[in-house]
C-alpha atoms as a PDB file:
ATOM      1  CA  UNK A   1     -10.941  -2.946   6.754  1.00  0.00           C
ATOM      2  CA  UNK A   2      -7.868  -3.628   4.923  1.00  0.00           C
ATOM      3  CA  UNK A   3      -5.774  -0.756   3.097  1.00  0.00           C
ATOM      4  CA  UNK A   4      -6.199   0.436  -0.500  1.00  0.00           C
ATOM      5  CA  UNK A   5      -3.871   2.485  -2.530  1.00  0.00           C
ATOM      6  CA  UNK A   6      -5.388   5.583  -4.541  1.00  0.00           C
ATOM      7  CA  UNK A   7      -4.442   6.434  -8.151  1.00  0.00           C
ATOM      8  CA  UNK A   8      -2.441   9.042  -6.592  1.00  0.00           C
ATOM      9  CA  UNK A   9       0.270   6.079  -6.583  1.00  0.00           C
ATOM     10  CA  UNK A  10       3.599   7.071  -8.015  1.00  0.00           C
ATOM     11  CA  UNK A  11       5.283   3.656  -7.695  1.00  0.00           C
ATOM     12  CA  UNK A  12       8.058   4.344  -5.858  1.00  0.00           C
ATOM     13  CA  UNK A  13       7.626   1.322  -3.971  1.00  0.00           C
ATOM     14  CA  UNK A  14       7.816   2.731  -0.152  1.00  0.00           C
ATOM     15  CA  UNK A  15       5.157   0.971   0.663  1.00  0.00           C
ATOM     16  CA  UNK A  16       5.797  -2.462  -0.307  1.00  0.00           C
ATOM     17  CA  UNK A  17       9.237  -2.169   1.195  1.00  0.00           C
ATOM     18  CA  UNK A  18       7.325  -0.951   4.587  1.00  0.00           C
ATOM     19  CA  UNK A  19       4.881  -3.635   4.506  1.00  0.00           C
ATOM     20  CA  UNK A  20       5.579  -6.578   7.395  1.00  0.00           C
ATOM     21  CA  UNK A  21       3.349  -9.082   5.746  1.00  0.00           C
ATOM     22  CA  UNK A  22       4.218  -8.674   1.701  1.00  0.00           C
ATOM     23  CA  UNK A  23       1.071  -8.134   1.408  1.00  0.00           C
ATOM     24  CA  UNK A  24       1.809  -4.824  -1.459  1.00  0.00           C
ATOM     25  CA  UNK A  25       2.856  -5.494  -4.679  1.00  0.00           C
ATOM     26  CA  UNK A  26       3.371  -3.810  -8.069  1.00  0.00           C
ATOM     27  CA  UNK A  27       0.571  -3.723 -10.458  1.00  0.00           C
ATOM     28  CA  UNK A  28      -0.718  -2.023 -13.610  1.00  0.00           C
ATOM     29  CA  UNK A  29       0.537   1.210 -13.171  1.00  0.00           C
ATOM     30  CA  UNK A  30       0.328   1.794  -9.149  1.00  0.00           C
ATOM     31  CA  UNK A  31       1.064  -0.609  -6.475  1.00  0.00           C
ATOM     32  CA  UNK A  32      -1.752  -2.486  -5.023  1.00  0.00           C
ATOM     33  CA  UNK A  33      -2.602  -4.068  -2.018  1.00  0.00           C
ATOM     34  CA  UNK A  34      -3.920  -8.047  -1.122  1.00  0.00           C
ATOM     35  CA  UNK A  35      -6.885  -7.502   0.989  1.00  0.00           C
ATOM     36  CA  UNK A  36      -6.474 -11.035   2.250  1.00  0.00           C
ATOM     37  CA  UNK A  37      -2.997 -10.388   3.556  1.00  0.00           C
ATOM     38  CA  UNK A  38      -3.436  -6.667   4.573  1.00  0.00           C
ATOM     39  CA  UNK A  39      -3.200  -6.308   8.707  1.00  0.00           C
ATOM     40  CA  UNK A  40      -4.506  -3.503   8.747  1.00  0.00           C
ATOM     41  CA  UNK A  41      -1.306  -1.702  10.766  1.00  0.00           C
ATOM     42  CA  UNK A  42      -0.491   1.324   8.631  1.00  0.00           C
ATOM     43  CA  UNK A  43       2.884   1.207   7.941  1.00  0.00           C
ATOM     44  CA  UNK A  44       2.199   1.573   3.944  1.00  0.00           C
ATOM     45  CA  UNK A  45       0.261   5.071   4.550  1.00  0.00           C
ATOM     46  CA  UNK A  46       3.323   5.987   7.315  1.00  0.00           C
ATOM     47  CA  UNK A  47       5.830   5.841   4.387  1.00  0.00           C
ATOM     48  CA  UNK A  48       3.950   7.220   1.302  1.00  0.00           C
ATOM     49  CA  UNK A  49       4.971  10.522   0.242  1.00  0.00           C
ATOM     50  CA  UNK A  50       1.711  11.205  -1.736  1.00  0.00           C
ATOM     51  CA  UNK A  51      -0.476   9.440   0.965  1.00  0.00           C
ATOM     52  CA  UNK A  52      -2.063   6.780  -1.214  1.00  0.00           C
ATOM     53  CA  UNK A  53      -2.552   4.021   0.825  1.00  0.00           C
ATOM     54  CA  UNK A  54      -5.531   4.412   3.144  1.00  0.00           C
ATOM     55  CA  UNK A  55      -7.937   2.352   5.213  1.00  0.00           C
ATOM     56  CA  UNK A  56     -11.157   1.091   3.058  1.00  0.00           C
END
């Protein structure tokens, strides 16, 4: 199941920085995640310091 980021998000853009495939990007607000793209390895949720990202 790929990752999803909560509404916890604080945009600091950790994650997307973190992620080996692109596969995060900035939306409305929080940053979100392509589902398609997502490999499932974690690195998003290592790096979060509100722990947004999880596993679907």
């Amino acid at each position: 199941m790929a990752y999803v980021i909560s509404d916890d998000c604080v945009s600091c853009g950790a994650c997307a920085a973190e992620c080996p495939v692109s596969a995060i990007s900035e939306g409305d607000g929080k940053y979100v995640i392509d589902a398609d793209a997502c490999v499932e390895c974690g690195a998003c949720a290592g790096v979060c310091p509100v722990g947004a990202p999880s596993a679907e």
